[in-house]
Protein backbone atom coordinates (compact mmCIF):
# COMPACT_ATOMS: atom_id res chain seq x y z
CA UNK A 1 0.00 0.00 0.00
CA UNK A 2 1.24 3.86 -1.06
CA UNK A 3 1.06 6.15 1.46
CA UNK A 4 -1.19 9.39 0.15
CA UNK A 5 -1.54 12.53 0.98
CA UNK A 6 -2.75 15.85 -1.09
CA UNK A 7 0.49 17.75 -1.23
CA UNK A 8 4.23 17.19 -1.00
CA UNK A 9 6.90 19.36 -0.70
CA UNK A 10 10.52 18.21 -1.92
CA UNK A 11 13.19 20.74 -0.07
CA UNK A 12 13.61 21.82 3.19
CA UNK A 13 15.07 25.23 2.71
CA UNK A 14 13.63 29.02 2.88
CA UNK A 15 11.67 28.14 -0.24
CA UNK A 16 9.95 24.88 0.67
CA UNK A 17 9.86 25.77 4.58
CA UNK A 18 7.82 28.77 3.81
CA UNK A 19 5.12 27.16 1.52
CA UNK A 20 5.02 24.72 3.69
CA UNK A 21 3.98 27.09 6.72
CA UNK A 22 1.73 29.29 4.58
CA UNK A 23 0.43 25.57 3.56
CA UNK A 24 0.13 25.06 7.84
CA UNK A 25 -1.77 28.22 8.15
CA UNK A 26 -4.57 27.22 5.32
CA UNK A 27 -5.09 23.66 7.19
CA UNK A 28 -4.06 22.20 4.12
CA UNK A 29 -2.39 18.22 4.73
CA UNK A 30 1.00 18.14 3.50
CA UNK A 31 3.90 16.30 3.51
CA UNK A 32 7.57 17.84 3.13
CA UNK A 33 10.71 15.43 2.59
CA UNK A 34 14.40 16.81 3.01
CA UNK A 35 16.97 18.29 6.02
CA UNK A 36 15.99 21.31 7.20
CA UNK A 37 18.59 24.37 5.62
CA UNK A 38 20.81 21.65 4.45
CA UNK A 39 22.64 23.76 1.49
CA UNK A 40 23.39 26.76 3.64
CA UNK A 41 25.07 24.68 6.30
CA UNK A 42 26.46 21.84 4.34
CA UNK A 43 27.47 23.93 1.27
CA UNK A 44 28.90 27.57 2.00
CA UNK A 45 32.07 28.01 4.26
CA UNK A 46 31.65 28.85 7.93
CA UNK A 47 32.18 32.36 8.54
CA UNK A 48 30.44 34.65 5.20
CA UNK A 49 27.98 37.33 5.37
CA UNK A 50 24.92 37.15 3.34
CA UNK A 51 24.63 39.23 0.23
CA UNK A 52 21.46 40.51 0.99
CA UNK A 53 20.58 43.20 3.25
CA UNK A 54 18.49 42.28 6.49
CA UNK A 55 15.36 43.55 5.60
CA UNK A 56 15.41 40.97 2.41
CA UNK A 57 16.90 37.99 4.46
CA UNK A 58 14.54 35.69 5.85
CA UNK A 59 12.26 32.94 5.40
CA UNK A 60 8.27 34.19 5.13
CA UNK A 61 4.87 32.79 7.37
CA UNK A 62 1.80 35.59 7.19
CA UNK A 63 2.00 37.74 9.75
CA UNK A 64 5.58 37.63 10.30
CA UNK A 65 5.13 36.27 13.58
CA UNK A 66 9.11 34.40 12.78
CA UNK A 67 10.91 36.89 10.37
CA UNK A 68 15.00 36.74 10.47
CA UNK A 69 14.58 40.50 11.61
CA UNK A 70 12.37 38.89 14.81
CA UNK A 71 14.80 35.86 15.53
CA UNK A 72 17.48 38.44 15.68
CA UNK A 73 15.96 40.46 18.00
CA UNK A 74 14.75 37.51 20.31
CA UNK A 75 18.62 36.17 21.04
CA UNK A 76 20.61 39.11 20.81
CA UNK A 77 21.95 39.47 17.27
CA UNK A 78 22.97 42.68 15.74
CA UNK A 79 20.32 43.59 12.95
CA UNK A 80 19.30 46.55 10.24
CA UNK A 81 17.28 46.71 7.98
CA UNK A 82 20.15 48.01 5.78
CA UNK A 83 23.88 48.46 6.92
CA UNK A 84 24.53 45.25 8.69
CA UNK A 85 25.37 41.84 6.72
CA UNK A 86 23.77 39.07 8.22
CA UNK A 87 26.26 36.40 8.99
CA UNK A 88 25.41 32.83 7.56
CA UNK A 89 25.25 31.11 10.99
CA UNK A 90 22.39 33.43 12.02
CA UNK A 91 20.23 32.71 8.80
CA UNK A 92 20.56 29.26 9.58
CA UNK A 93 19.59 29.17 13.27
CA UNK A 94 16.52 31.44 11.85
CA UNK A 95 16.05 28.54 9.55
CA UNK A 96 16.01 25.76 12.25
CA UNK A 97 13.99 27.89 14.44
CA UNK A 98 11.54 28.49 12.09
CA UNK A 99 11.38 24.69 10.94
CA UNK A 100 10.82 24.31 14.79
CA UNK A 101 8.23 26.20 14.88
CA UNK A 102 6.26 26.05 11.77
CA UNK A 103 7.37 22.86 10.27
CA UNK A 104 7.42 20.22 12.47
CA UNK A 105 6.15 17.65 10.63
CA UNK A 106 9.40 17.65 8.22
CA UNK A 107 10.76 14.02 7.49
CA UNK A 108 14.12 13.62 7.13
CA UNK A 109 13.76 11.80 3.80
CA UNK A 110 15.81 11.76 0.71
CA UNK A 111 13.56 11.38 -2.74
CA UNK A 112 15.62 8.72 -5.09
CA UNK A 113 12.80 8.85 -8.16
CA UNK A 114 9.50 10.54 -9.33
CA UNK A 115 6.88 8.76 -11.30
CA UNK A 116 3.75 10.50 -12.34
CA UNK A 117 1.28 8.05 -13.05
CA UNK A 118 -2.92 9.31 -13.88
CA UNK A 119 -3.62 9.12 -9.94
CA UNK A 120 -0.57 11.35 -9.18
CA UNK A 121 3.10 11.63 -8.21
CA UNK A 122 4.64 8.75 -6.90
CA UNK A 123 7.35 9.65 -4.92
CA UNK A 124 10.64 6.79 -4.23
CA UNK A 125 13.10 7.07 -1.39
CA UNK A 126 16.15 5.21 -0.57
CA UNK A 127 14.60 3.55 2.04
CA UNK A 128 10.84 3.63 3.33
CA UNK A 129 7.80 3.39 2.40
CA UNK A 130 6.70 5.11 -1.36
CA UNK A 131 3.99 7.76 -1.08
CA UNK A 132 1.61 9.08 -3.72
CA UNK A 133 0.61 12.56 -4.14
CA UNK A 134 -1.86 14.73 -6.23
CA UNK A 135 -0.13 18.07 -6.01
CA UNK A 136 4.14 17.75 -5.78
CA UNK A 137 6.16 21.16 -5.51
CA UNK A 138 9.75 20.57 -6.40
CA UNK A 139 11.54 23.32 -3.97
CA UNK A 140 15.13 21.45 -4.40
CA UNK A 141 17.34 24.82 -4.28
CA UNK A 142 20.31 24.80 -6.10
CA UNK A 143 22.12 21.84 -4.46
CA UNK A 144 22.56 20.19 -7.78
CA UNK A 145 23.30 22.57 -10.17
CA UNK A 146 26.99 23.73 -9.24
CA UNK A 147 28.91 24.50 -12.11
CA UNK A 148 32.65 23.57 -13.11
CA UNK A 149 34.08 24.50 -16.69
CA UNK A 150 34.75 22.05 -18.88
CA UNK A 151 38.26 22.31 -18.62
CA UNK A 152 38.41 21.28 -14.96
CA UNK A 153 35.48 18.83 -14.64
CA UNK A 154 37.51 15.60 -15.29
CA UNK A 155 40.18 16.02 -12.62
CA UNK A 156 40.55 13.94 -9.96
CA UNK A 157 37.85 15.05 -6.55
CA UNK A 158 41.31 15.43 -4.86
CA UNK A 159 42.71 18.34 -7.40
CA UNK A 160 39.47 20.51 -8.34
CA UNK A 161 36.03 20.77 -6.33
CA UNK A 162 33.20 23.10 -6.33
CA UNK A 163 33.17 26.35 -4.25
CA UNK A 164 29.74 24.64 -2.76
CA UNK A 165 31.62 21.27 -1.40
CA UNK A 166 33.20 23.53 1.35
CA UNK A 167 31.55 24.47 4.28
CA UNK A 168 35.07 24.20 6.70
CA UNK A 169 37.72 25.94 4.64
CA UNK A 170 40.12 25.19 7.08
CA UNK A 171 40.98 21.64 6.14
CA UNK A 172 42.99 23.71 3.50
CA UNK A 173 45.59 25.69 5.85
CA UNK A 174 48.90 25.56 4.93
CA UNK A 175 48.39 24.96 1.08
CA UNK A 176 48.11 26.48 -2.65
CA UNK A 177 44.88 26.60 -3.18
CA UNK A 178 43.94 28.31 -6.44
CA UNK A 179 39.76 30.16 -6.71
CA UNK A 180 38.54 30.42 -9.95
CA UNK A 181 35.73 33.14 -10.25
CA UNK A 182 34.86 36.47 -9.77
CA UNK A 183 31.80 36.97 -8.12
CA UNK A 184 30.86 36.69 -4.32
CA UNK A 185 31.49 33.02 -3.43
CA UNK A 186 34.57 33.12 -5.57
CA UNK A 187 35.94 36.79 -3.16
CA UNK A 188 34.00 35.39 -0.35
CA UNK A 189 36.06 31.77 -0.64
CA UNK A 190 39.21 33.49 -1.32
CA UNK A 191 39.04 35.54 1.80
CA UNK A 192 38.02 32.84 4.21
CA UNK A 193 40.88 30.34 2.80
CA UNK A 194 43.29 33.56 3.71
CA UNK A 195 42.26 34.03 7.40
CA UNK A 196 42.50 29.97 7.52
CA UNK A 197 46.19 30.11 6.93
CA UNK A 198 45.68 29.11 3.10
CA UNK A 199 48.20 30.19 0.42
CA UNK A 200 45.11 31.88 -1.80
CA UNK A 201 44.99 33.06 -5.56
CA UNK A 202 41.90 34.34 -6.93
CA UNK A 203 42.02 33.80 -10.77
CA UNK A 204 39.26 35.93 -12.98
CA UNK A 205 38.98 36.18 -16.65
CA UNK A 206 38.23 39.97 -16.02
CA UNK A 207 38.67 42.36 -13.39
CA UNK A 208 36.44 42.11 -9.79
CA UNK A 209 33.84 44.46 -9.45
CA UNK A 210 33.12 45.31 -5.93
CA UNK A 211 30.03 46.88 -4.97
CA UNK A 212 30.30 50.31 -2.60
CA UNK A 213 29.13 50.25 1.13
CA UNK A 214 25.58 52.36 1.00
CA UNK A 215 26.00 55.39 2.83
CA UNK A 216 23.64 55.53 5.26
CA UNK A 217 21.34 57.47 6.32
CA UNK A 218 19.96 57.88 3.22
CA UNK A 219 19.03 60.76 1.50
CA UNK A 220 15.98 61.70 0.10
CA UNK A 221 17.67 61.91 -3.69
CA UNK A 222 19.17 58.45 -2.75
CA UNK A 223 15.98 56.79 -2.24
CA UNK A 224 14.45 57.89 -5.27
CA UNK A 225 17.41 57.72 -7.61
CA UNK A 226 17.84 54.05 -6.38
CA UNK A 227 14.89 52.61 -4.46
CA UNK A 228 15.68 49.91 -2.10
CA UNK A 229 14.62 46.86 -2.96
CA UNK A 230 15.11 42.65 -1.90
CA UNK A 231 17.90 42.70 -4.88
CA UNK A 232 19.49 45.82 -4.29
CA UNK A 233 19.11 49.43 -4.44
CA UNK A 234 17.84 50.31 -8.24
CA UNK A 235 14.51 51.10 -9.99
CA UNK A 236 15.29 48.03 -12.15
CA UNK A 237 16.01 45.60 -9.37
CA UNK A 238 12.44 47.15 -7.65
CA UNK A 239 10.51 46.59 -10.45
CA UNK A 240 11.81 43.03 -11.11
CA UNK A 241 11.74 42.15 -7.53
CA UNK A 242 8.12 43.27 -6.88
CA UNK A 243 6.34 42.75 -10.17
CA UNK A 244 7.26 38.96 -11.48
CA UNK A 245 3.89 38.50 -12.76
CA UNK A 246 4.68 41.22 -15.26
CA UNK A 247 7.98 40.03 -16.08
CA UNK A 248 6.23 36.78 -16.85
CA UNK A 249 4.53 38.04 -19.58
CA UNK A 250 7.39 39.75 -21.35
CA UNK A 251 8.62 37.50 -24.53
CA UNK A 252 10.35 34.46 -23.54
CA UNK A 253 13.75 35.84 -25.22
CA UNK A 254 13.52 38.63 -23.35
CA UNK A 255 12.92 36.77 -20.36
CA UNK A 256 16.01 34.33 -20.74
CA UNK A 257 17.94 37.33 -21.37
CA UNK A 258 17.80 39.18 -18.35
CA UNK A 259 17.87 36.29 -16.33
CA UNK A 260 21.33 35.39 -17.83
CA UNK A 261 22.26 38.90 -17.57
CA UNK A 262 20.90 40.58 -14.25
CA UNK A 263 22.91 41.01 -11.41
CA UNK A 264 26.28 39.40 -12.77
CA UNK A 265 28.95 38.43 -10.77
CA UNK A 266 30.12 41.21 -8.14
CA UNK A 267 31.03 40.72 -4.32
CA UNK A 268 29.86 42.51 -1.68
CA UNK A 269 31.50 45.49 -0.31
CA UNK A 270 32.65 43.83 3.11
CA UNK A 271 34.27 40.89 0.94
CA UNK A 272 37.08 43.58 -0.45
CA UNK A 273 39.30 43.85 2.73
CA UNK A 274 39.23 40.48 2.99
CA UNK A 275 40.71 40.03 -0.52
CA UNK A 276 42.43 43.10 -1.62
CA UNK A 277 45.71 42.77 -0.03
CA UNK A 278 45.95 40.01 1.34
CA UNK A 279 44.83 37.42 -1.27
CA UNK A 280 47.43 37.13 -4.89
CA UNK A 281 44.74 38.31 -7.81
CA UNK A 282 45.33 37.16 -11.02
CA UNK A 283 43.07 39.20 -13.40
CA UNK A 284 42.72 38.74 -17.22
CA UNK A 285 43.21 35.05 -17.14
CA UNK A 286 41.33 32.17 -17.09
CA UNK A 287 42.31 28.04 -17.30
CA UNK A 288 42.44 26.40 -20.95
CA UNK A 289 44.27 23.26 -19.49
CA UNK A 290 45.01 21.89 -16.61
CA UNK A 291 46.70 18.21 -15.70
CA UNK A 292 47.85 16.65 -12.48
CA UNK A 293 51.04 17.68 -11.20
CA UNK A 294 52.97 15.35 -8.03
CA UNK A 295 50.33 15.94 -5.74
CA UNK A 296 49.03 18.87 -6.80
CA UNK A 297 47.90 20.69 -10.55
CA UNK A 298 49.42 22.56 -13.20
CA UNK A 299 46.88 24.97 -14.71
CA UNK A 300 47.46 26.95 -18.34
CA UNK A 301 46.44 29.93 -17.78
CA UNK A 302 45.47 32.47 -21.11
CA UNK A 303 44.96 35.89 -21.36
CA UNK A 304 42.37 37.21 -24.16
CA UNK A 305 45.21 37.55 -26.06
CA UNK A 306 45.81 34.09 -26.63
CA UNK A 307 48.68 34.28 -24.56
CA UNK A 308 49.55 31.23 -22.03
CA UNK A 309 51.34 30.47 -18.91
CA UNK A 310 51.17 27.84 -16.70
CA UNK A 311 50.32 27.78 -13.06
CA UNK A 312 50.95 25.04 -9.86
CA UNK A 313 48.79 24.60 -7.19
CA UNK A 314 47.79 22.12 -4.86
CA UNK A 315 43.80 22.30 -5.38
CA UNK A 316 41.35 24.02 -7.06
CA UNK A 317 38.03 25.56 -6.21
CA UNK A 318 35.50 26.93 -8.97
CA UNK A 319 33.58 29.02 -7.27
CA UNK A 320 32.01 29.23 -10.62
CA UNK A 321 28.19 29.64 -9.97
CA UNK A 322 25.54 27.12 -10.90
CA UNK A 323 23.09 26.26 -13.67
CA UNK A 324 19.62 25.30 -12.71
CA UNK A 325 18.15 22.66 -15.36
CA UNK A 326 15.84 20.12 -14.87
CA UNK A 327 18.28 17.53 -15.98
CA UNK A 328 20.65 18.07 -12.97
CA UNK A 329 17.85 17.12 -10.32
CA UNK A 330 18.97 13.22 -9.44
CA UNK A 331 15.26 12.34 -8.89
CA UNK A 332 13.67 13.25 -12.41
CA UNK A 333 13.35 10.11 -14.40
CA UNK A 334 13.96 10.28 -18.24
CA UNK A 335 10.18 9.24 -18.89
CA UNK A 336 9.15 12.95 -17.09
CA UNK A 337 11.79 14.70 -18.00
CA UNK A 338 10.67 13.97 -21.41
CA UNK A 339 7.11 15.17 -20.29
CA UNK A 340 7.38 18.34 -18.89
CA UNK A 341 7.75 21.36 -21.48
CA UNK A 342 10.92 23.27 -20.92
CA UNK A 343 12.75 25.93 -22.09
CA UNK A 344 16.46 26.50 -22.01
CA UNK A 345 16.51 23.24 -19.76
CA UNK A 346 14.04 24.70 -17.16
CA UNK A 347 10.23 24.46 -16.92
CA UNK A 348 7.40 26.26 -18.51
CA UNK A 349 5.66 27.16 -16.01
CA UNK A 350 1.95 28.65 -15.50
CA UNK A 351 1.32 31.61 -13.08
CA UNK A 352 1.20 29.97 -10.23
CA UNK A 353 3.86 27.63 -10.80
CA UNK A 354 2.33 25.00 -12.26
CA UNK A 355 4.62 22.58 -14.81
CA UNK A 356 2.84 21.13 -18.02
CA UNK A 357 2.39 17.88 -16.21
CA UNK A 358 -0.84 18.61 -14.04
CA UNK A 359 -0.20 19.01 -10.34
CA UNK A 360 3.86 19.08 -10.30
CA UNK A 361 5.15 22.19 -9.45
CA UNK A 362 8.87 23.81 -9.52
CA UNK A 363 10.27 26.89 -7.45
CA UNK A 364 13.13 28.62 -6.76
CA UNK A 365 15.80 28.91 -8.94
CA UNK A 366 14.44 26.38 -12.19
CA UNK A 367 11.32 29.12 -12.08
CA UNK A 368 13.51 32.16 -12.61
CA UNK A 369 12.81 32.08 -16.55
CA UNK A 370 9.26 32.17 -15.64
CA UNK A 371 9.18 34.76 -12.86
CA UNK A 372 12.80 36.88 -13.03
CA UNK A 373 15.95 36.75 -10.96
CA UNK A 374 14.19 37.95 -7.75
CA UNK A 375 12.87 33.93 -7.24
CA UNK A 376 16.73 32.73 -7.85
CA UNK A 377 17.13 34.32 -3.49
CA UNK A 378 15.56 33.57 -0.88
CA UNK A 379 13.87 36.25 -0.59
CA UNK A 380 11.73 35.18 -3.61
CA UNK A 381 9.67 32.88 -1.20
CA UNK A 382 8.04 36.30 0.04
CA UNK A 383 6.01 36.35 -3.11
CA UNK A 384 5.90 32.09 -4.25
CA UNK A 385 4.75 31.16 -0.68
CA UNK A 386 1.67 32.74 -0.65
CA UNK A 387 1.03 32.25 -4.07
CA UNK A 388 1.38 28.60 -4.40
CA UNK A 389 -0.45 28.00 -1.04
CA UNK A 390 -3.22 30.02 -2.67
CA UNK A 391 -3.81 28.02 -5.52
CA UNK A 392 -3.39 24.88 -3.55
CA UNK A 393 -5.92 25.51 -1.41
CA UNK A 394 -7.79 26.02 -4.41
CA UNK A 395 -7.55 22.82 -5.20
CA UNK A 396 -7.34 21.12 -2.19
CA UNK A 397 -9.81 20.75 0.42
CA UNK A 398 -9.12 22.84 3.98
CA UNK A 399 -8.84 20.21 6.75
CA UNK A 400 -8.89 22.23 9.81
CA UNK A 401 -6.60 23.72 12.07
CA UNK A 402 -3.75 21.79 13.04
CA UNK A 403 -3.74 20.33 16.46
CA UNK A 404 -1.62 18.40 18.51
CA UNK A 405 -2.65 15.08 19.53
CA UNK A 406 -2.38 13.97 22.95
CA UNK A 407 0.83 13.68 24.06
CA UNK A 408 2.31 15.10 21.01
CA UNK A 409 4.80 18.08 20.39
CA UNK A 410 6.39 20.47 18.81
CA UNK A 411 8.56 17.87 17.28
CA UNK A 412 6.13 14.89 16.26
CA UNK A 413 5.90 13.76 12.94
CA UNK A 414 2.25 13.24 11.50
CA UNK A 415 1.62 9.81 9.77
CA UNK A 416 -0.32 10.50 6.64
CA UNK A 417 -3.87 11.51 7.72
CA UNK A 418 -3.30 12.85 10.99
CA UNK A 419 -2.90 16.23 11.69
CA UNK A 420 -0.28 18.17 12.57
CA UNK A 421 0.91 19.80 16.04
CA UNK A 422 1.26 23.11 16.42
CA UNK A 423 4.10 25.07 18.37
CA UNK A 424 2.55 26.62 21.16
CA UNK A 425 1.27 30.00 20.48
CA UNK A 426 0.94 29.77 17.12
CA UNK A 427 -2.42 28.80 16.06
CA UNK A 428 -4.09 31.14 13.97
């Protein structure tokens, strides 16, 4: 026998977590598979600061009730709206908190294989019980899409690894370790491997655009010349950021474009004294070759000019980014891959997130060609949460308010069928 339920969520991070407690809020039974906030502490190196300002860093419930800006507040962690970076540790314990709180149902489960069948989405795991759903979101982040060029992705796991692979940098004290990039990871990774003792170069094929610290307070001419917004301070970023249902109807061309284009690679301003300095920059060049050398790796290195050199190291991290396509997700079988209608290897998508095989939905990154770069962050849960939970309860039947059975808490897991408890305090 399958277990069943209405609604599935695959993902445990700020995307899925936050559908799944606007999901809570609408009594609507759901299931959601994964560990909670596993990229961010599994796959980005102990000791960054968040890109985003605070006022755009959290993960979204109505009413607010457990907002980063809240958590902060509640244990004594420096916050601002704008001016203050959040650190990576507290947007993690905001995570787990909120998963806590609003999630407690989440199972610990890893998906191995999707098949959609005419009753619904049959979800396989490496070990349990299958389960059966009508409605499937597909929140998987961007665990599975890291990038590495061409030219490095056949070396030996001991010679070249993804920026994303590294969440203690300090295993690498003491050695050569050459960062391929130019954008924040690749200055954020570069600085970190310096304060762990590392012997750092920081190779670009340009030059490393840092953004300025925003002076603060404000002006008046400031604000309107470049509105704040979850992306950054521009009318562009605004209008992106807070209108994706009219960036969805622009021309799909147009659409691919600026998602490819937007916000290209440029660290943050507190990332440049930890580079500039004190990390070896090598600008203008980027790898053509690259073999094993001893125990380490000889890179060729070429200029736009064609010319070459070569380059030793003992490892190398691309902290070259990541591209989201449907093909990189481990659990999409070739038989629904070849279903759903894509574009540029992501999903078409309706307005409320819908893929062309009824009831299987995709968010976060693989919907940015359907709804702009703002739902690439976290911060583009604020508008899919609400959204998807809206349609979905649609669709689905409300079930009442979630209760705890007797006995239960906080941290109980509902079987399929049973409801959910509630964190104290929190029932709407």
């Amino acid at each position: 026998m399958l277990d069943r339920c209405d609604v599935a969520i695959i993902g445990a991070g700020p995307f899925g977590l936050s559908i799944a407690a606007y999901l809570r809020d609408r009594g609507i039974q759901f299931r959601i598979f994964g560990k909670a906030m596993s990229t961010w502490s599994t796959q980005m190196p102990k000791g960054m600061h968040l890109k985003s300002d605070g006022f755009a860093t959290s993960l979204y419930d109505p009413g607010r009730k457990h907002s980063y800006e809240k958590y902060c507040a509640d244990h004594g962690i420096p916050y601002d709206e704008l001016g203050i970076a959040p650190t990576i540790e507290s947007f993690i314990a905001h995570g787990l908190d909120f998963q806590k709180a609003l999630v407690p149902n989440l199972e610990d489960r890893t998906v191995a294989a999707i098949e959609s069948t005419s009753e619904g989405h049959v979800l396989k795991f490496t070990e349990g019980p299958d389960c059966i759903v009508k409605s499937l979101i597909v929140a998987a982040g961007i665990s599975h899409f890291a990038y590495i060029p061409d030219v490095l992705s056949n070396l030996p796991h001991t010679l070249v690894t993804h920026s994303s692979e590294h969440a203690d940098l300090s295993v690498f004290k003491g050695r050569k370790v050459a960062v391929i990039g130019a954008g924040s990871s690749a200055a954020d990774v570069s600085g970190l491997l310096h304060q762990q003792g590392a012997e750092t170069h920081l190779i670009c094929r340009g030059i490393i655009w840092f953004h300025n610290k925003m002076k603060l307070p404000r002006s008046l001419y400031d604000r309107l010349r470049w509105p704040a917004s979850v992306m950054g301070p521009s009318w562009r970023s605004f209008l992106l950021a807070k209108f994706p249902l009219i960036f969805y109807r622009f021309p799909v061309e147009k659409r691919l474009e600026l998602v490819r284009t937007y916000l290209g690679p440029a660290p943050a301003y507190f990332s440049k004294d930890m580079v500039l300095g004190r990390v070896t920059t090598h600008l203008g060049l980027e790898p053509k070759g690259a073999v094993p050398s001893g125990d380490g790796i000889e890179l060729t290195l070429a200029n736009s000019g064609g010319e070459e050199r070569k380059f030793q190291a003992d490892h190398v991290i691309c902290a070259t980014g990541y591209k989201s396509t449907l093909a990189g997700l481990p659990f999409m079988t070739p038989t629904l891959l070849q279903r759903i209608k894509s574009v540029a290897g992501t999903p078409v998508l309706s307005t409320n997130f819908e893929s062309s095989v009824p009831g299987l939905y995709f968010v976060g990154a693989l919907a940015a060609n359907s709804f702009g770069p703002v739902v690439r962050f976290a911060c583009g849960a604020e508008f899919a949460a609400p959204r998807l939970a809206n349609h979905l309860a649609r669709i689905h039947p409300k079930q009442g308010p979630y209760v705890a059975p007797a006995g239960g808490t906080a941290d109980s897991y509902a079987s399929p069928g049973q409801t959910v408890p509630a964190s104290s305090g929190e029932g709407r």
